[in-house]
C-alpha atoms as a PDB file:
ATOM      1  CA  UNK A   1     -37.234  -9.348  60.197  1.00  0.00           C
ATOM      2  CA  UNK A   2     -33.959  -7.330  58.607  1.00  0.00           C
ATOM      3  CA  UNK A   3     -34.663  -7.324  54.823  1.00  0.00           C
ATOM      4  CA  UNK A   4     -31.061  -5.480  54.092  1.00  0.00           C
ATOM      5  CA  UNK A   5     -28.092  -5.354  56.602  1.00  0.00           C
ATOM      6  CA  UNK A   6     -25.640  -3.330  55.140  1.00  0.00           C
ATOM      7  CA  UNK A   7     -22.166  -1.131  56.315  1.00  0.00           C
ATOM      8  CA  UNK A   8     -24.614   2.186  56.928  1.00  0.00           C
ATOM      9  CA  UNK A   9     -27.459   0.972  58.202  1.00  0.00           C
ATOM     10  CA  UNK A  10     -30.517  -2.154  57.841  1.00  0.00           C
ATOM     11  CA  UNK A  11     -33.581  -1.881  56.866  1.00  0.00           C
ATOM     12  CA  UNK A  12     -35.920  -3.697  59.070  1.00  0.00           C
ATOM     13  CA  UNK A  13     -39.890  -4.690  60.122  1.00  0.00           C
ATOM     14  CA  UNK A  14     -41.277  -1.605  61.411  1.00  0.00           C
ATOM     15  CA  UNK A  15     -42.498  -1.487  64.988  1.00  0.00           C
ATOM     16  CA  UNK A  16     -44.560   1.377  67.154  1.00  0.00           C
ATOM     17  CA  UNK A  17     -40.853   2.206  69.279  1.00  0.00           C
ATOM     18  CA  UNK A  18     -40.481   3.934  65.375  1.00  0.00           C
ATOM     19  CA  UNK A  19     -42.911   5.766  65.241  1.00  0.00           C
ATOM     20  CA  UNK A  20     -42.392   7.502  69.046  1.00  0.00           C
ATOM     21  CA  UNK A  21     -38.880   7.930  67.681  1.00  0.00           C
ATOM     22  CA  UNK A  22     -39.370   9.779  64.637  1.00  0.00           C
ATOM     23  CA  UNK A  23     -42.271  11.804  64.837  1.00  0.00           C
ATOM     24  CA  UNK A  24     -40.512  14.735  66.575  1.00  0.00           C
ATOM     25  CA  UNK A  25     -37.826  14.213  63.733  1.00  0.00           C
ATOM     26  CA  UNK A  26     -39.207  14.030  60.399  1.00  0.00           C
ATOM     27  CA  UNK A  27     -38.128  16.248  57.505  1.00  0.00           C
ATOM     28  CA  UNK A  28     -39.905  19.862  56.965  1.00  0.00           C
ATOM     29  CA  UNK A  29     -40.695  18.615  53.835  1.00  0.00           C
ATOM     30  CA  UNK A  30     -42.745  15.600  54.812  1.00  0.00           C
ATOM     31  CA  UNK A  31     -44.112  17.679  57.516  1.00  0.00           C
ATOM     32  CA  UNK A  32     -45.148  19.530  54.801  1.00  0.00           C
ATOM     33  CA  UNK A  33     -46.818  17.340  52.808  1.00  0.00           C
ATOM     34  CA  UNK A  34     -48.715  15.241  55.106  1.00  0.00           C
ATOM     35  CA  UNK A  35     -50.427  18.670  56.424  1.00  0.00           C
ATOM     36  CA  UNK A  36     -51.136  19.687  53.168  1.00  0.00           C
ATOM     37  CA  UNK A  37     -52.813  16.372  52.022  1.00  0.00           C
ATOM     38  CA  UNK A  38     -54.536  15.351  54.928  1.00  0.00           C
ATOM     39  CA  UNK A  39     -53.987  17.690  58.079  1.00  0.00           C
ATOM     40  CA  UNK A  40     -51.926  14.926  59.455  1.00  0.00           C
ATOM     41  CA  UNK A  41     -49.452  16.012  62.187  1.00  0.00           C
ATOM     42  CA  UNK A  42     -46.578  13.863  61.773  1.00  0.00           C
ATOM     43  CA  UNK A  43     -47.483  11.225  64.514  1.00  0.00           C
ATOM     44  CA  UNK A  44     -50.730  10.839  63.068  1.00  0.00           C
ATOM     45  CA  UNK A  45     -49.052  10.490  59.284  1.00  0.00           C
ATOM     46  CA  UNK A  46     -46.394   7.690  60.519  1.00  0.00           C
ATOM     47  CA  UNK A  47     -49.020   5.708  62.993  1.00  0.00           C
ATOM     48  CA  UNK A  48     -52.039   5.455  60.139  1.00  0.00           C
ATOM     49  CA  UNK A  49     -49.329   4.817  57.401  1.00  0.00           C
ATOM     50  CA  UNK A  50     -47.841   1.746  60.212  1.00  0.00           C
ATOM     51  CA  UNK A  51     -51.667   0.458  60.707  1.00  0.00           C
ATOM     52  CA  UNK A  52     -52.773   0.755  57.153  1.00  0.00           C
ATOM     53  CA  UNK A  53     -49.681  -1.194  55.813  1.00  0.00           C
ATOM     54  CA  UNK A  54     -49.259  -4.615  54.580  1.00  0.00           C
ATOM     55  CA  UNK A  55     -45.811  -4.098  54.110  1.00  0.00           C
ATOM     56  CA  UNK A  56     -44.175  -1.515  56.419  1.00  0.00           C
ATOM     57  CA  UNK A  57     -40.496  -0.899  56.707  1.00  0.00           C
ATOM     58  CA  UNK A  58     -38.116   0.985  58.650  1.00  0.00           C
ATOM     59  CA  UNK A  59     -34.477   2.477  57.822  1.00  0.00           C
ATOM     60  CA  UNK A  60     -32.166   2.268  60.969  1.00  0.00           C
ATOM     61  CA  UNK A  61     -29.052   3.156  61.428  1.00  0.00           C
ATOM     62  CA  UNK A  62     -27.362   1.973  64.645  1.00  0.00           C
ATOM     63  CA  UNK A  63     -30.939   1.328  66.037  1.00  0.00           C
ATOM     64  CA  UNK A  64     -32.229   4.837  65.569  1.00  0.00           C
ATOM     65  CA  UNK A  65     -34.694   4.599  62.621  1.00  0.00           C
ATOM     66  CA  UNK A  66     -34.529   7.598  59.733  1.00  0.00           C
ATOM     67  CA  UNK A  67     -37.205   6.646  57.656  1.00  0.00           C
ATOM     68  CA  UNK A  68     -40.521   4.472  57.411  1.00  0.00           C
ATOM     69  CA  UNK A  69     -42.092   3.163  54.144  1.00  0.00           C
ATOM     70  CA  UNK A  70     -44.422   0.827  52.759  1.00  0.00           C
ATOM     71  CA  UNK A  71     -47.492  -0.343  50.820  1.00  0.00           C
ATOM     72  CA  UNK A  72     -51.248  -0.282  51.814  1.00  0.00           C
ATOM     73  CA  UNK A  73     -53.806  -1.517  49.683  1.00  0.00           C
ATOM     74  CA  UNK A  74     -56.328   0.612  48.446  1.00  0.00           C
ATOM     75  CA  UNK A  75     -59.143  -2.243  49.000  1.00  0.00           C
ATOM     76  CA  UNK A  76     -59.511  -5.747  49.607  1.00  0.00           C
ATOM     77  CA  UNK A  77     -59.289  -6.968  46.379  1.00  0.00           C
ATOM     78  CA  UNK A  78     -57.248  -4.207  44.849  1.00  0.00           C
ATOM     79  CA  UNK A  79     -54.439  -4.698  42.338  1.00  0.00           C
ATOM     80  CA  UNK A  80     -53.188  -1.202  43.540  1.00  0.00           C
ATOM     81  CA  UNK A  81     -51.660  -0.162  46.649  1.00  0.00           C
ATOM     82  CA  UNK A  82     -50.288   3.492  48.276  1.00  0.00           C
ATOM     83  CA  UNK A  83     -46.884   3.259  48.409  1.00  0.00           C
ATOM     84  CA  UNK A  84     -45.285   5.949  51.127  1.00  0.00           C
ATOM     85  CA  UNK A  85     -41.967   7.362  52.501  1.00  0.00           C
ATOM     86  CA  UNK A  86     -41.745   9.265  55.590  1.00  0.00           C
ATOM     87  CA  UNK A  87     -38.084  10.100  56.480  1.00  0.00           C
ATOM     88  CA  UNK A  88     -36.187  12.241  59.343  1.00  0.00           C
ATOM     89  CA  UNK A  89     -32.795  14.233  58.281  1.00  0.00           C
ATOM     90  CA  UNK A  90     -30.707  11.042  59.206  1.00  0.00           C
ATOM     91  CA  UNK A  91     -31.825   9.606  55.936  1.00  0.00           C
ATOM     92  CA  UNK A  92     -29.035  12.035  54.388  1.00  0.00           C
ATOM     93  CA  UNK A  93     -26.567   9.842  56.242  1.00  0.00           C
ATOM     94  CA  UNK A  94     -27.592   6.355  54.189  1.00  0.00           C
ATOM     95  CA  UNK A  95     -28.596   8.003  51.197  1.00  0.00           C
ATOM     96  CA  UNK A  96     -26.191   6.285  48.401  1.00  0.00           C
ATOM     97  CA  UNK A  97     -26.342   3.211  49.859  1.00  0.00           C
ATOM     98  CA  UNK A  98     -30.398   3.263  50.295  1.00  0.00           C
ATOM     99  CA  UNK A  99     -30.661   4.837  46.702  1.00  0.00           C
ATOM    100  CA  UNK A 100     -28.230   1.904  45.556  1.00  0.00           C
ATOM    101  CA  UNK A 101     -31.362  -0.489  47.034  1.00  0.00           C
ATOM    102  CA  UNK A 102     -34.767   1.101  46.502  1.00  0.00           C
ATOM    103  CA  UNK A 103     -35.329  -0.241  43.242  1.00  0.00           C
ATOM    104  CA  UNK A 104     -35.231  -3.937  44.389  1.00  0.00           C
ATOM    105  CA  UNK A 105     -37.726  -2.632  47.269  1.00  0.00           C
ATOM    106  CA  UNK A 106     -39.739  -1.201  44.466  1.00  0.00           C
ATOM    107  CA  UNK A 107     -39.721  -4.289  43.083  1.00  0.00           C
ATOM    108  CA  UNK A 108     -40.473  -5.853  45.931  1.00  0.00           C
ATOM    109  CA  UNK A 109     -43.870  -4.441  47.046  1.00  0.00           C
ATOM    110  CA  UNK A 110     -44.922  -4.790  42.820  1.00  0.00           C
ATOM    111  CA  UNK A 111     -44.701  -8.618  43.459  1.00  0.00           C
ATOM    112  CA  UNK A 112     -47.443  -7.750  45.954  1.00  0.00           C
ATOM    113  CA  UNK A 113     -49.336  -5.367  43.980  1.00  0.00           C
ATOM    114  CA  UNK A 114     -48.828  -4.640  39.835  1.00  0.00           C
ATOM    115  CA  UNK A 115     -49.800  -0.828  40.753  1.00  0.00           C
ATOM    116  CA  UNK A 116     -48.247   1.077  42.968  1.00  0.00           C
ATOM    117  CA  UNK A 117     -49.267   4.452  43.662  1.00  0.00           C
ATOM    118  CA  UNK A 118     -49.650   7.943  45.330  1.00  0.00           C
ATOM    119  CA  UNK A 119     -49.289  11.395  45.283  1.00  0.00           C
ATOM    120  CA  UNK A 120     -45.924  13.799  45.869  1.00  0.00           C
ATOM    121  CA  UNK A 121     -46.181  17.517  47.320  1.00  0.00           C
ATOM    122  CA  UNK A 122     -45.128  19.418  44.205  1.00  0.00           C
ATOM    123  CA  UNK A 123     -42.733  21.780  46.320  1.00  0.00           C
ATOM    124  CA  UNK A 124     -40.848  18.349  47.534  1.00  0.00           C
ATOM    125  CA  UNK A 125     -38.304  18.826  44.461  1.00  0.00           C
ATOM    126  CA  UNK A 126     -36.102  16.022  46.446  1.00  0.00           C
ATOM    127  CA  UNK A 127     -38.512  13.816  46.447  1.00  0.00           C
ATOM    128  CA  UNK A 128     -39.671  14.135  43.191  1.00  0.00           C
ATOM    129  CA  UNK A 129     -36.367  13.422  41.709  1.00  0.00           C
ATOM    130  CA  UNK A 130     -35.997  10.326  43.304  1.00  0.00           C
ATOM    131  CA  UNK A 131     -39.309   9.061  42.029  1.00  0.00           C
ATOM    132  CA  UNK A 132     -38.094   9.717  38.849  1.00  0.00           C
ATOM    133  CA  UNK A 133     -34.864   8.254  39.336  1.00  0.00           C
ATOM    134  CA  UNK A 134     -36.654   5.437  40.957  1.00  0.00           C
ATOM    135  CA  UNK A 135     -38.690   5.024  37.551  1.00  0.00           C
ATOM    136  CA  UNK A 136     -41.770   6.518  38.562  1.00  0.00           C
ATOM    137  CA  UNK A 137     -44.530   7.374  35.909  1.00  0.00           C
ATOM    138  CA  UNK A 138     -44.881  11.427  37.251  1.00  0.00           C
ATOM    139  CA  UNK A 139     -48.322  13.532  36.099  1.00  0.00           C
ATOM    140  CA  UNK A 140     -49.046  16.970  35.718  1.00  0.00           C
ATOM    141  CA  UNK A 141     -49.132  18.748  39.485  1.00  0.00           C
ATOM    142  CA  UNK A 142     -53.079  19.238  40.362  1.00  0.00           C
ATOM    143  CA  UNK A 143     -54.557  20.873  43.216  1.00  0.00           C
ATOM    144  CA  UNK A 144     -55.773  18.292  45.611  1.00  0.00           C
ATOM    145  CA  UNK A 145     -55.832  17.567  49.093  1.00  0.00           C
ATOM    146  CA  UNK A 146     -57.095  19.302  52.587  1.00  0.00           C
ATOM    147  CA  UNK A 147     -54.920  22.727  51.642  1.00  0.00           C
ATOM    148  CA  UNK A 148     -55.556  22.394  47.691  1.00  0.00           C
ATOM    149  CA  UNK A 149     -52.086  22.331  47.020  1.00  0.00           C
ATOM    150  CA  UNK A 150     -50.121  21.139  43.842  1.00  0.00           C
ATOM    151  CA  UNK A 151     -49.649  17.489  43.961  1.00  0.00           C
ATOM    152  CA  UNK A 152     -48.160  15.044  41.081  1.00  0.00           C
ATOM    153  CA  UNK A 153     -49.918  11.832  40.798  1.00  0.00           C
ATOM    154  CA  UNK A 154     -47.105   9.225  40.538  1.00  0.00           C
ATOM    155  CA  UNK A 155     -46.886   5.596  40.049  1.00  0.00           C
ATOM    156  CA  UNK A 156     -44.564   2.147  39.600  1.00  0.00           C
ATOM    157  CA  UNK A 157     -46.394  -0.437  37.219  1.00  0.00           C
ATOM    158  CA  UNK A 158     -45.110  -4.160  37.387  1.00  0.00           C
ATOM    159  CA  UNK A 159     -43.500  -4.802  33.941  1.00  0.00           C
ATOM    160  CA  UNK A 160     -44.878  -8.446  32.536  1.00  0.00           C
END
């Protein structure tokens, strides 16, 4: 299903031909951070996110995909959900015109569930300014994780 179809790119249902295509690809940063977290090589990080998603998208831009993202529940009955973004470089190409349509996928995915919520390698500066632009609520950098490295605690919260 193609949620946005625009001059740049779409933004599409995610499928596994994504994953094979961008985990050689993804961005140092979110190579990064998914080691740090969890010891996740970036296969492992896109496939689990994919399977663990109730929502999963993908970014493509002439039918190469440059990004994955979603929402996975945190249990059953959960109000909350995880909400990740796992990107190659090609994102840079789509970047105004995907930053000019986040928010409604923000929105989105907080139809589904009124929290939505993760964590953000405190070295990913990029990322963390988006989130803020975005309107994420950002906390105080902690040490958590398999490496016990500073991550910020972020979140979206459904206004009512």
């Amino acid at each position: 299903m193609i949620y946005y179809d625009g001059k740049e790119g779409m933004v599409r249902t995610s499928n596994e031909l994504d994953i094979e295509m961008m985990k050689s690809k993804l961005r140092r940063s979110d190579i990064n951070e998914v080691w740090a977290s969890h010891h996740h090589t970036p296969e492992e990080a896109l496939r689990l996110s994919f399977e663990m998603s109730t929502l999963c998208l993908t970014i493509d831009i002439k039918g190469m995909p440059v990004a994955m993202f979603g929402i996975s529940p945190q249990t059953l009955l959960s109000d909350r959900a995880n909400v990740w973004f796992l990107a190659t470089n090609g994102i840079l190409k789509v970047r105004k015109s995907f930053a000019k349509q986040c928010r409604k996928f923000i929105d989105v995915m907080l139809k589904e569930y009124p929290i939505l919520e993760n964590y953000v390698d405190a070295r990913n500066k990029l990322s963390i300014r988006w989130l803020k632009w975005c309107g994420a609520e950002i906390e105080e950098a902690k040490p958590i994780g398999a490496e016990k490295l500073p991550f910020h605690h972020f979140s979206f919260r459904r206004n009512n």
